[in-house]
Protein backbone atom coordinates (compact mmCIF):
# COMPACT_ATOMS: atom_id res chain seq x y z
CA UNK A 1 24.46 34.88 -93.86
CA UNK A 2 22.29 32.05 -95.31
CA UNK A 3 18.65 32.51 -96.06
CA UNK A 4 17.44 30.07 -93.46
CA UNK A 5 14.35 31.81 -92.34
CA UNK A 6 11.66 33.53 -93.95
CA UNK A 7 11.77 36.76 -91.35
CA UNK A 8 15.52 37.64 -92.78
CA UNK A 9 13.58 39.70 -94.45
CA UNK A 10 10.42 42.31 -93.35
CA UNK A 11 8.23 44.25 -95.48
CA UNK A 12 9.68 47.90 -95.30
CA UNK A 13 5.98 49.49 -94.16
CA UNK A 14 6.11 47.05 -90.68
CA UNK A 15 10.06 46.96 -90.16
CA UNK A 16 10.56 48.25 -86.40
CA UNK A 17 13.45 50.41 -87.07
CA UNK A 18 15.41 47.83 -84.67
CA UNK A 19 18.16 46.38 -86.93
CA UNK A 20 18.12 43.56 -84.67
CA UNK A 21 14.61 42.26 -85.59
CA UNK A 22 15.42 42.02 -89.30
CA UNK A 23 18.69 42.14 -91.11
CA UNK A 24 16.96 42.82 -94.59
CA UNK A 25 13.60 45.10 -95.95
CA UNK A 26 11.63 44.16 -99.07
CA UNK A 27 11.46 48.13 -100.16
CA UNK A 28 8.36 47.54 -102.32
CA UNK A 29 5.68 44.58 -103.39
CA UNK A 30 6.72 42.21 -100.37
CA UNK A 31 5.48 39.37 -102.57
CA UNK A 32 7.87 40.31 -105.04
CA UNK A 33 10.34 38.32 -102.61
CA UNK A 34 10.30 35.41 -100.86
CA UNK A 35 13.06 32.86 -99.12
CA UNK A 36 12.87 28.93 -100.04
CA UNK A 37 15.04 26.17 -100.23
CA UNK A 38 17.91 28.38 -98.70
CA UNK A 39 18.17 31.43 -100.97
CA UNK A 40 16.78 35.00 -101.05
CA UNK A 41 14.36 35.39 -104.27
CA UNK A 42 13.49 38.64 -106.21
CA UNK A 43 11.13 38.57 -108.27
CA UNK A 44 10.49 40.66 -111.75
CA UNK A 45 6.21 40.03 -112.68
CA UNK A 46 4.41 41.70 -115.67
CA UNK A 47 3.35 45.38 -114.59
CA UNK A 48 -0.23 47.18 -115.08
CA UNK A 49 0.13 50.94 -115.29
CA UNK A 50 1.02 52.55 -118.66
CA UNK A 51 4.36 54.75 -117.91
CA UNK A 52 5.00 58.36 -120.71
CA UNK A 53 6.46 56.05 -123.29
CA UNK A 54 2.64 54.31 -123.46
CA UNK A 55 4.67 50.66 -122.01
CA UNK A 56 3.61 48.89 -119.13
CA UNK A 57 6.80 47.71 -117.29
CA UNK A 58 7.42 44.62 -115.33
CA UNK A 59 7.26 45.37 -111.37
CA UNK A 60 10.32 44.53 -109.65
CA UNK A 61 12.12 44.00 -106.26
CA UNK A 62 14.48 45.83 -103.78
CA UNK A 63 16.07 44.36 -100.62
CA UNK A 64 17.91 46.89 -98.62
CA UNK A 65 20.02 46.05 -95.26
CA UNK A 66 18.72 47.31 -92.11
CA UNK A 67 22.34 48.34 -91.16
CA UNK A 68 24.37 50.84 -93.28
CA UNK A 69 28.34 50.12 -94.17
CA UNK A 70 31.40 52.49 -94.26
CA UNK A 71 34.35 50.64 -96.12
CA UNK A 72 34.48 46.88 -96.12
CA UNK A 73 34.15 44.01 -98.35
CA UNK A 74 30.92 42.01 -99.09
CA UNK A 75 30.65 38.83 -101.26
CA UNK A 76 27.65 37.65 -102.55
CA UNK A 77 26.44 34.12 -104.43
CA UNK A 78 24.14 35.32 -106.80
CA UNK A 79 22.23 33.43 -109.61
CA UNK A 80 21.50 36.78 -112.12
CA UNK A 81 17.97 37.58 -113.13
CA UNK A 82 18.81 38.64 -116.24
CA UNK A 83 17.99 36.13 -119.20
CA UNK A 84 16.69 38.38 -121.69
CA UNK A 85 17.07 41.83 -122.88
CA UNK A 86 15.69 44.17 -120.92
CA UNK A 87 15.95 42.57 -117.85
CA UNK A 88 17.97 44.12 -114.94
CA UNK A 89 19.98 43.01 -111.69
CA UNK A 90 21.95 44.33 -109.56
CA UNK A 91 23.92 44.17 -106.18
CA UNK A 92 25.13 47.28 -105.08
CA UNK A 93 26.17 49.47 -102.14
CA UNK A 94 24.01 53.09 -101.60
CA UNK A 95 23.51 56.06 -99.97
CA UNK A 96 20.21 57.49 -100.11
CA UNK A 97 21.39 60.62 -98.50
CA UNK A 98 24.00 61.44 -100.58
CA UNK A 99 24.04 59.43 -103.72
CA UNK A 100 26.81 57.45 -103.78
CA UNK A 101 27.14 54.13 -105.17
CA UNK A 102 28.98 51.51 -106.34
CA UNK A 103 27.50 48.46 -108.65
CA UNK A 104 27.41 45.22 -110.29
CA UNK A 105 24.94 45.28 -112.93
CA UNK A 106 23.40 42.51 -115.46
CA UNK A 107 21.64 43.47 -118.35
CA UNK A 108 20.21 40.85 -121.01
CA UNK A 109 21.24 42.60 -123.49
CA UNK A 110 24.73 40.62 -122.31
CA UNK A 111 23.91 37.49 -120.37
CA UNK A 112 27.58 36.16 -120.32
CA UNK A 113 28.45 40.08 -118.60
CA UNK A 114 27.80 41.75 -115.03
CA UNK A 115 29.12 45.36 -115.16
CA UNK A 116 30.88 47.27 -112.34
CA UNK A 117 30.59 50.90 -112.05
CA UNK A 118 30.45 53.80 -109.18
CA UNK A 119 28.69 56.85 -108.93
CA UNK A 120 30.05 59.95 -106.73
CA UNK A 121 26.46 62.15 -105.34
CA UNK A 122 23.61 61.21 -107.79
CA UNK A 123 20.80 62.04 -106.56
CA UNK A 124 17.31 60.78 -108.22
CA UNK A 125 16.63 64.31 -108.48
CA UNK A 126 19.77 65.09 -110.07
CA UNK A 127 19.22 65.91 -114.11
CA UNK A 128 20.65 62.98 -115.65
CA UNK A 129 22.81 64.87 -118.28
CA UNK A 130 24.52 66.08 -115.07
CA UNK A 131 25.26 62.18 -114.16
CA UNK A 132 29.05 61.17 -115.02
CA UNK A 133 27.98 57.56 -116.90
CA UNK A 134 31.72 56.72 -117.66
CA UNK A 135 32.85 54.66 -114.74
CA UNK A 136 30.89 51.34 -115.92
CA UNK A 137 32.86 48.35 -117.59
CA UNK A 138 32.14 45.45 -118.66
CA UNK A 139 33.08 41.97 -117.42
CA UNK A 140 32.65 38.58 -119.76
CA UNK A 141 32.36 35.80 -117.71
CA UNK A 142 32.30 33.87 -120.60
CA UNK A 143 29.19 31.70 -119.30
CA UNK A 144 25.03 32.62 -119.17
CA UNK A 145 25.41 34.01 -115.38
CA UNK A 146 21.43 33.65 -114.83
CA UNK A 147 21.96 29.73 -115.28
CA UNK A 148 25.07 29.47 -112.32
CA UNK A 149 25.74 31.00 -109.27
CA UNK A 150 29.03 32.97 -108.49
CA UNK A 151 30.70 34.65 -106.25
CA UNK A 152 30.74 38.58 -106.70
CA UNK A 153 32.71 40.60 -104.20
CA UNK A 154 33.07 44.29 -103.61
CA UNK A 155 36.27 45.40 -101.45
CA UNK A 156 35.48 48.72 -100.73
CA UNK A 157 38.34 50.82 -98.98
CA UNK A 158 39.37 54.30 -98.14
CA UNK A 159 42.03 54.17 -100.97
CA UNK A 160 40.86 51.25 -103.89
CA UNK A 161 38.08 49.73 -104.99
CA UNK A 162 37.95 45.98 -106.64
CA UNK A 163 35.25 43.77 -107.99
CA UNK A 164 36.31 39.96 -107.73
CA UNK A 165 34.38 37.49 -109.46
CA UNK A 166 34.95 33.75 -107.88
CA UNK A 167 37.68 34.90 -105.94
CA UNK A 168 39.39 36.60 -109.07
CA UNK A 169 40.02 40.84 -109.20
CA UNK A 170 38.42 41.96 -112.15
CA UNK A 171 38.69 45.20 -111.84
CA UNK A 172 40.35 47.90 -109.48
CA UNK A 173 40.11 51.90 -109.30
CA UNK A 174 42.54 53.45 -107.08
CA UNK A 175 41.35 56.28 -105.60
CA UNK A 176 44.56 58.30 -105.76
CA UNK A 177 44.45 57.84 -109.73
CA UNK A 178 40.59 58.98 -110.15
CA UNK A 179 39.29 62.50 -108.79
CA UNK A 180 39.56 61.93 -105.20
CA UNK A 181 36.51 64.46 -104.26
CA UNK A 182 34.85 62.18 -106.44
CA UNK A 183 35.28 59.19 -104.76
CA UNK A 184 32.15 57.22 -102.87
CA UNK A 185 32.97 57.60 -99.40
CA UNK A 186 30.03 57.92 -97.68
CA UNK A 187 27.96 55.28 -95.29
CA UNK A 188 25.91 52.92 -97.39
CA UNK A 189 23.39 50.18 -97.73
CA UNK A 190 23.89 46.61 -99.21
CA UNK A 191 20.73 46.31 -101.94
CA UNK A 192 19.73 43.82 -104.22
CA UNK A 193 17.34 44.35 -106.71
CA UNK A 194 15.66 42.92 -110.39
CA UNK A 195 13.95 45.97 -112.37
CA UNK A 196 12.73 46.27 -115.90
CA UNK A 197 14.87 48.39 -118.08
CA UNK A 198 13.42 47.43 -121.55
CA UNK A 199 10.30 49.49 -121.26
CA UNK A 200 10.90 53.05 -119.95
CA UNK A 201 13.69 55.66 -121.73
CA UNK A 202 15.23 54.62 -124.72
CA UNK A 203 19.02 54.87 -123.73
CA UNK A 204 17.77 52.72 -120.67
CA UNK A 205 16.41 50.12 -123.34
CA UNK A 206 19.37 50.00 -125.57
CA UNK A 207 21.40 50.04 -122.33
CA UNK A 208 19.31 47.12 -120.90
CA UNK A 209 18.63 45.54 -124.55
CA UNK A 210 14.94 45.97 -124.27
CA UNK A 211 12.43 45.76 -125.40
CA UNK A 212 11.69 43.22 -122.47
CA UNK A 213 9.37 40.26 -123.10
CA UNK A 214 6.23 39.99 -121.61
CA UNK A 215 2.57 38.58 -122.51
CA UNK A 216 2.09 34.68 -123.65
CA UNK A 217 3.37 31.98 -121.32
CA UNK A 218 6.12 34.28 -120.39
CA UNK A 219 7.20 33.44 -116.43
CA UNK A 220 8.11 35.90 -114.24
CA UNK A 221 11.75 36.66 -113.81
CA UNK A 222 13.76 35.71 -111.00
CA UNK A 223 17.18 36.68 -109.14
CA UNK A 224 18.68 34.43 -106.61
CA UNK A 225 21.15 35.25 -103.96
CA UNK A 226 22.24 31.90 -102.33
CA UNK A 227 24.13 34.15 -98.97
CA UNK A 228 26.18 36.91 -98.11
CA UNK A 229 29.20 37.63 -96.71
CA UNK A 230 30.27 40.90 -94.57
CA UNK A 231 33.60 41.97 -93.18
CA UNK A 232 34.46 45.44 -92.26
CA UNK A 233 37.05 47.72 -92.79
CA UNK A 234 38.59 48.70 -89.95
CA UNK A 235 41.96 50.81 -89.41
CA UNK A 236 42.82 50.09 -85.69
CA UNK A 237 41.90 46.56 -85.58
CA UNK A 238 41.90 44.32 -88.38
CA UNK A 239 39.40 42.11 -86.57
CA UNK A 240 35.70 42.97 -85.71
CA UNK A 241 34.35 42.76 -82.50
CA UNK A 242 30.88 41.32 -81.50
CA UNK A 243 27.86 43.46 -81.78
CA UNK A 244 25.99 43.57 -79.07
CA UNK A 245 29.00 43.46 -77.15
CA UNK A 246 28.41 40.87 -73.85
CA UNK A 247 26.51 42.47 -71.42
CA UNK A 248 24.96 45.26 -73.73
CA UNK A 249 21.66 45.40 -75.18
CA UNK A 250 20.04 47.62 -77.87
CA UNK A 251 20.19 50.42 -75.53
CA UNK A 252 23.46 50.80 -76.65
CA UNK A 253 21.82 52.11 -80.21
CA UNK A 254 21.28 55.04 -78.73
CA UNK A 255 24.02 55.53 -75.65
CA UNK A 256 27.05 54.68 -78.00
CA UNK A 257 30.27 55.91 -77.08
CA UNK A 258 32.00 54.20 -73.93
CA UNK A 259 34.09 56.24 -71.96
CA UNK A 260 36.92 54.32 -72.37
CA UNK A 261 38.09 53.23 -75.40
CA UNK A 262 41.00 51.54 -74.42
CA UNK A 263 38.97 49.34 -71.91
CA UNK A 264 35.38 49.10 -73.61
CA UNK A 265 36.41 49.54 -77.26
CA UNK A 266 33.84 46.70 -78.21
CA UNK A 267 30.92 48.49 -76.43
CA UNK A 268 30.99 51.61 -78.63
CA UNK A 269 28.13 51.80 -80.98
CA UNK A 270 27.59 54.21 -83.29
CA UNK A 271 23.89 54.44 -83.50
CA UNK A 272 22.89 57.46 -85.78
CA UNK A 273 20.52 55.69 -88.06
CA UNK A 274 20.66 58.08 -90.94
CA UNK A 275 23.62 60.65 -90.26
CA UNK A 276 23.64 63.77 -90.80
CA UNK A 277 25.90 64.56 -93.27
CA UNK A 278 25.83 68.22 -93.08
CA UNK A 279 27.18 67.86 -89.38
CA UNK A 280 29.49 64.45 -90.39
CA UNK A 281 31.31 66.91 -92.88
CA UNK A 282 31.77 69.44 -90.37
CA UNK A 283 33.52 66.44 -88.21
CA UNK A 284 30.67 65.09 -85.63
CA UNK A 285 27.21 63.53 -86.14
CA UNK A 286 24.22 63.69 -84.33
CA UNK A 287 23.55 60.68 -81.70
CA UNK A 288 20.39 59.45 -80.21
CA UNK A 289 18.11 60.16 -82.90
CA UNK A 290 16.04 56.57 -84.10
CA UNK A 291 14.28 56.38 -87.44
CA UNK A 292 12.37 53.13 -88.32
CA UNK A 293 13.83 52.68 -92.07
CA UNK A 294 17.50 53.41 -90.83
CA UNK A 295 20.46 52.56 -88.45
CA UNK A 296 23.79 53.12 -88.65
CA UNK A 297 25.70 50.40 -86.06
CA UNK A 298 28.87 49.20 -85.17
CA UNK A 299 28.39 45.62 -85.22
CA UNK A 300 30.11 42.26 -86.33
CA UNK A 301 30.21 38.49 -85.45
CA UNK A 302 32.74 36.05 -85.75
CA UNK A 303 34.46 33.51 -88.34
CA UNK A 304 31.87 32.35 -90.42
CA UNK A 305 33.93 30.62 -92.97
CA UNK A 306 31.70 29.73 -95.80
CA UNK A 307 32.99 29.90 -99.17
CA UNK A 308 34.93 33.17 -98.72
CA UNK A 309 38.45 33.93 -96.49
CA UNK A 310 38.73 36.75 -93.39
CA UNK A 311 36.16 37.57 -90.73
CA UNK A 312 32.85 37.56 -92.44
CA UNK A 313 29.09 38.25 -90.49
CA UNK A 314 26.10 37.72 -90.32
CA UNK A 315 23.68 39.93 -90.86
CA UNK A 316 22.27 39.89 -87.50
CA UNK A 317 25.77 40.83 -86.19
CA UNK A 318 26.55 43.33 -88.54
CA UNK A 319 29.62 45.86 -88.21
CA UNK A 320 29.69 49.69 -89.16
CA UNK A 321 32.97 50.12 -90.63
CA UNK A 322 35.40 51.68 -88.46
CA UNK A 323 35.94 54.65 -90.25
CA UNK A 324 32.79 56.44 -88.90
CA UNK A 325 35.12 55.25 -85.57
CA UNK A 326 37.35 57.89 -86.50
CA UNK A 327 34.87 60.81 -85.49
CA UNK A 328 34.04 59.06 -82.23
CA UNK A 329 37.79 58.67 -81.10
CA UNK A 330 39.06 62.28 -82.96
CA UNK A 331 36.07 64.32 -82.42
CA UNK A 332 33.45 62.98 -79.90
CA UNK A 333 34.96 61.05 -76.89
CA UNK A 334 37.34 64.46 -76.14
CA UNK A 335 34.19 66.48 -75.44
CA UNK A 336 32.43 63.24 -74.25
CA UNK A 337 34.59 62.48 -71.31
């Protein structure tokens, strides 16, 4: 997806709840971000309010996807916003329901860096001592990565995990060598977001390399994502079928399993927005439901081809990874038919 036009991305408070209307949400100060000449800006502006450490952090940016992800790669061309110490970006996939994640982070504090790490069910309200912190490395590029873009991919499958920068694996965890209860494996959004570490706790700030700069001619600071780049796991088909399939509308959100799979495969939609994960564990979900900050869809589009191999998608023809499929086929469409 390129950044063409300036409603790729909606204001959180006035997004519909209809994936189709928007494929991204500004999560906070909608003039924090903006799209021009092509690219998808986040922006990091001196804050007002005095936080507990008597500081007044810089107020940031979050852009969430409208659609949530289970397994799949994503590549992203990102210009970091990360100059300075303090200063922190990052492009990562999350679960707000359960806490997992998985990241590439800049800090200032390293400008040549970006750091990958995952997190297995950390919730904000989690205590952070309880927080496992020892999955994060660090990557030298060897070059100042706010001054160029690059090409940062996530492959994120039921069994490994790699970061690629430009095309190269950096990086791979294997989930069979790691804890495998421990593993993120739960339906996620794609976020990008520029936040001020250099001002709040102190092993955020050494972290970060804060203190963070502010007051004099000091500019805002600014992230750039030039486009994105979505393909989909999927362990039936290796290719992704178009979302809405021909003839279907956005009805299909909420009527989503087709009664025969072997004839209408490409009309199934999974259209729990935010599942339910009590009921996912216990091996079904809950359809029908429609919140306005979530969806969960099976979507996808065809061969886009820019700058990155496989079948990548828009964002307006997004695909739920096929592993959520799994329940459907298993679980649902016995006691459906």
């Amino acid at each position: 997806m390129n950044f063409d036009h300036p409603d790729s991305v909606v204001a959180l408070a006035n997004f519909s709840g209809n994936p189709t209307d928007a494929p991204w949400t500004s999560d906070f100060t909608p003039s924090n971000v903006r799209i021009e000449n092509g690219s998808l800006i986040l922006t990091l502006k001196p804050g007002h309010t005095v936080n507990r450490f008597g500081n007044k952090p810089g107020f940031g940016a979050t852009v969430s996807s409208t659609r949530w992800m289970l397994y799949g790669t994503v590549t992203a061309r990102i210009k970091a916003g990360s100059p300075g110490g303090g200063i922190v970006s990052s492009f990562i996939y999350r679960s707000s329901i359960t806490g997992d994640e998985i990241d590439y982070e800049w800090v200032g504090k390293h400008p040549n860096e970006v750091q990958s790490n995952y997190y297995w069910r950390t919730l904000p309200t989690m205590d952070p001592k309880d927080i496992d912190y020892t999955h994060s490395r660090r990557m030298d590029v060897g070059i100042n990565l706010s001054e160029e873009y690059q090409d940062y991919t996530i492959e994120w499958l039921p069994d490994r995990l790699t970061w690629y920068i430009n095309g190269q694996e950096m990086r791979t965890i294997l989930r069979s060598e790691v804890n495998e209860t421990k593993y993120p494996s739960t339906p996620s959004q794609i976020q990008f977001s520029i936040w001020d570490g250099g001002l709040g706790e102190p092993e955020t700030i050494e972290w970060a390399g804060g203190p963070t700069l502010w007051g004099g001619n000091q500019a805002p600071y600014e992230m750039f994502i030039d486009y994105v780049d979505v393909k989909c796991f999927s362990p039936i088909d290796p290719d992704t079928t178009p979302w809405p399939p021909k003839g279907k509308g956005f009805q299909n959100i909420v009527n989503p399993l087709a009664k025969d799979l072997k004839k209408a495969h490409d009309a199934i939609v999974l259209g729990e927005n935010a599942p339910s994960f009590s009921v996912l564990e216990r091996g079904g979900l809950h359809w029908g439901r429609f919140d306005a900050s979530r969806n969960l869809a099976q979507t996808s589009a065809g061969h886009r081809g820019q700058k990155n191999e496989g079948v990548s998608v828009s964002l307006s023809e997004w695909c739920l990874c096929c592993t959520i499929l799994w329940i459907g086929i298993f679980v649902l469409i016995p006691n459906y038919i």
